[in-house]
C-alpha atoms as a PDB file:
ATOM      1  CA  UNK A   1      10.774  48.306 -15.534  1.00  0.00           C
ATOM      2  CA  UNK A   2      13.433  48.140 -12.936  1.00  0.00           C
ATOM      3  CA  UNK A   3      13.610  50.461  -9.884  1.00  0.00           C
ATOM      4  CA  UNK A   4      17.527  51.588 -10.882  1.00  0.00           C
ATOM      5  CA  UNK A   5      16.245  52.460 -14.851  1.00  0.00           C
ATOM      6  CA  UNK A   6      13.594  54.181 -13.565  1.00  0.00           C
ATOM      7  CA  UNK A   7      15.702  55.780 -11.740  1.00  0.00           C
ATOM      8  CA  UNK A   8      18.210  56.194 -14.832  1.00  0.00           C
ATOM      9  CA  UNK A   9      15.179  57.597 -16.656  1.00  0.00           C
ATOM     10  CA  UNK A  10      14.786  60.165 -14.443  1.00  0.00           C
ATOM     11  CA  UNK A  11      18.143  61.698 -13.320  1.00  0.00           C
ATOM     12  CA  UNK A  12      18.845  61.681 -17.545  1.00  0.00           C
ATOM     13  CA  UNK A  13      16.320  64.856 -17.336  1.00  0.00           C
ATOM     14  CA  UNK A  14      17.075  66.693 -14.556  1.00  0.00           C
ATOM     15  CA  UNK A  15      13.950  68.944 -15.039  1.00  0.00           C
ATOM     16  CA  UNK A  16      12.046  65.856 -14.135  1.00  0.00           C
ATOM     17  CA  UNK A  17      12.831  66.699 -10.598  1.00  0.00           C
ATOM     18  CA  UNK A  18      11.395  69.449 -10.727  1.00  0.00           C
ATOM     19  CA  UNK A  19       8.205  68.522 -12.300  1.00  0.00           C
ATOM     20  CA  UNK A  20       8.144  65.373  -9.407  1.00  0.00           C
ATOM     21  CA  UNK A  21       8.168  68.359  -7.031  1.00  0.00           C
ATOM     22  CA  UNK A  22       5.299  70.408  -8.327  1.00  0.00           C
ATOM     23  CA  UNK A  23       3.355  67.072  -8.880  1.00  0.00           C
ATOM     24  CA  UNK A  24       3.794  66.559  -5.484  1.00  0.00           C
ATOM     25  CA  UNK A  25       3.036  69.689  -3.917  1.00  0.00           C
ATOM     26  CA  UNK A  26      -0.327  69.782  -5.933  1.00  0.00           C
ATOM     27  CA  UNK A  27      -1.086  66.212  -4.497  1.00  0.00           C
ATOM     28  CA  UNK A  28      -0.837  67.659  -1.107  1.00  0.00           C
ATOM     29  CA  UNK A  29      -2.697  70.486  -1.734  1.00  0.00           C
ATOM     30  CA  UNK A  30       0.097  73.115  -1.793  1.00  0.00           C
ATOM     31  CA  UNK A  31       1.769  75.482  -3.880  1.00  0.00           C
ATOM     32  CA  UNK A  32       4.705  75.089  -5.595  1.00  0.00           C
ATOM     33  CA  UNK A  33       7.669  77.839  -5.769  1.00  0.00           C
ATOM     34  CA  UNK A  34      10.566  77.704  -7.827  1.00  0.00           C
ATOM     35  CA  UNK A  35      13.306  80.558  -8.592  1.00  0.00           C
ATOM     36  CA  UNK A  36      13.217  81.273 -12.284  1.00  0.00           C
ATOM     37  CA  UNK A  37      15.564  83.519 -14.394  1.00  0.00           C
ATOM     38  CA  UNK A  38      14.541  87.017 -13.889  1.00  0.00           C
ATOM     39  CA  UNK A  39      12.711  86.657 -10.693  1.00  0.00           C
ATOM     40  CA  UNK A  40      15.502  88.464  -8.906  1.00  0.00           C
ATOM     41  CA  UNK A  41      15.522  88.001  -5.126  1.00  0.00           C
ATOM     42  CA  UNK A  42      11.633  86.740  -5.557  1.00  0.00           C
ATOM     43  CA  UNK A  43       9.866  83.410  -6.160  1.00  0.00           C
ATOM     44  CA  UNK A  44       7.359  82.451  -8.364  1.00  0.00           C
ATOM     45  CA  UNK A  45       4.735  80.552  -6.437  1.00  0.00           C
ATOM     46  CA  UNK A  46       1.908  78.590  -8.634  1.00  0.00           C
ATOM     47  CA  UNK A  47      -0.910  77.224  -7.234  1.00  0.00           C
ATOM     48  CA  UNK A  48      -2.998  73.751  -8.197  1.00  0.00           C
ATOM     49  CA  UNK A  49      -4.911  75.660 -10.620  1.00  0.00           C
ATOM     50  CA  UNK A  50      -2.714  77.768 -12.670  1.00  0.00           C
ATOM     51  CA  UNK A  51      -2.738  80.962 -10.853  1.00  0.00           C
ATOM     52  CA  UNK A  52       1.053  82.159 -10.364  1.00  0.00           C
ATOM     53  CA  UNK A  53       2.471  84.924  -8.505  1.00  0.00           C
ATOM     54  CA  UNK A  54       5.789  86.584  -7.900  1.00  0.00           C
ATOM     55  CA  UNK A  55       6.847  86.694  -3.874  1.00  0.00           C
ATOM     56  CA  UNK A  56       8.797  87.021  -1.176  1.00  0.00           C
ATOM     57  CA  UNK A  57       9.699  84.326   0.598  1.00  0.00           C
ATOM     58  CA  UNK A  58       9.962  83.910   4.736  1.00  0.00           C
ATOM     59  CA  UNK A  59      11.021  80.619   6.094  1.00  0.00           C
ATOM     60  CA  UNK A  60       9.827  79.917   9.894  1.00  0.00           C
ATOM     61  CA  UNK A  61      11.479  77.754  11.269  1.00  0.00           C
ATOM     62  CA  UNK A  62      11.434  75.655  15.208  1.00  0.00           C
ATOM     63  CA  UNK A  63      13.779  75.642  17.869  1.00  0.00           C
ATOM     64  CA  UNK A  64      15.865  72.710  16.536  1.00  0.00           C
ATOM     65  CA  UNK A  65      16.281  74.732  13.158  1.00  0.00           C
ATOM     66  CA  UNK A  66      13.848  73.010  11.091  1.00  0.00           C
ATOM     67  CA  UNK A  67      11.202  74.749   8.679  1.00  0.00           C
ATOM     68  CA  UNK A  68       7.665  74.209   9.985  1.00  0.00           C
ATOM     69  CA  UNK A  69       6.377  77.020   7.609  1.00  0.00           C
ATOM     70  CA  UNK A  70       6.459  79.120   4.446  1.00  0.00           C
ATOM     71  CA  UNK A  71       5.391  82.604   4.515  1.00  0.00           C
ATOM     72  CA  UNK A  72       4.941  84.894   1.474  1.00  0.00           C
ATOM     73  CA  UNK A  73       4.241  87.631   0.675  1.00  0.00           C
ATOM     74  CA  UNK A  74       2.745  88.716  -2.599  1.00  0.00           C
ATOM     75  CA  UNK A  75       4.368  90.862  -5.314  1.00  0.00           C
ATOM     76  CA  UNK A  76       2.791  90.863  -8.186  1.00  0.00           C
ATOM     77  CA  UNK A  77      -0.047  88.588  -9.968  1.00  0.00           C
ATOM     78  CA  UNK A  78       1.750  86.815 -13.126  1.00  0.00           C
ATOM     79  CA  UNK A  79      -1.465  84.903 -14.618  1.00  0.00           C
ATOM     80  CA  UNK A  80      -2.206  81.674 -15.275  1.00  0.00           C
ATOM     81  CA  UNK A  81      -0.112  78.973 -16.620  1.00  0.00           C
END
């Protein structure tokens, strides 16, 4: 397949990007949050194996401005996925 229908193929499902992401994240061995409808001013963070978890979030970030970590804070436990 070529690179620009792959590409096609996945901006035609935008919640492909999102599912890239979380791939990703798991690959590396981190979690994965995403703002869902109904989490309010929280996050929903989901780790490799399931577990999920409503928090709050806390960017830190360098001298130059850029993030070099993610803080949070747990809410509540939402289960598994």
């Amino acid at each position: 397949m070529e690179r620009s229908a792959i590409l096609e193929k996945l901006l035609a499902n935008i919640d492909n990007i999102y599912e890239l992401g979380k791939q990703r994240a798991f690959e590396l061995g981190n979690p994965f949050y995403a703002k869902y409808e109904g989490d309010g001013e929280y996050y929903t963070k989901e780790l490799p194996n399931g577990e999920r978890y409503l928090v709050s979030v806390e960017i830190i970030v360098d001298e130059n401005d850029m993030p070099v970590q993610v803080k949070d804070t747990v809410i509540k436990r939402l289960g598994f996925q």
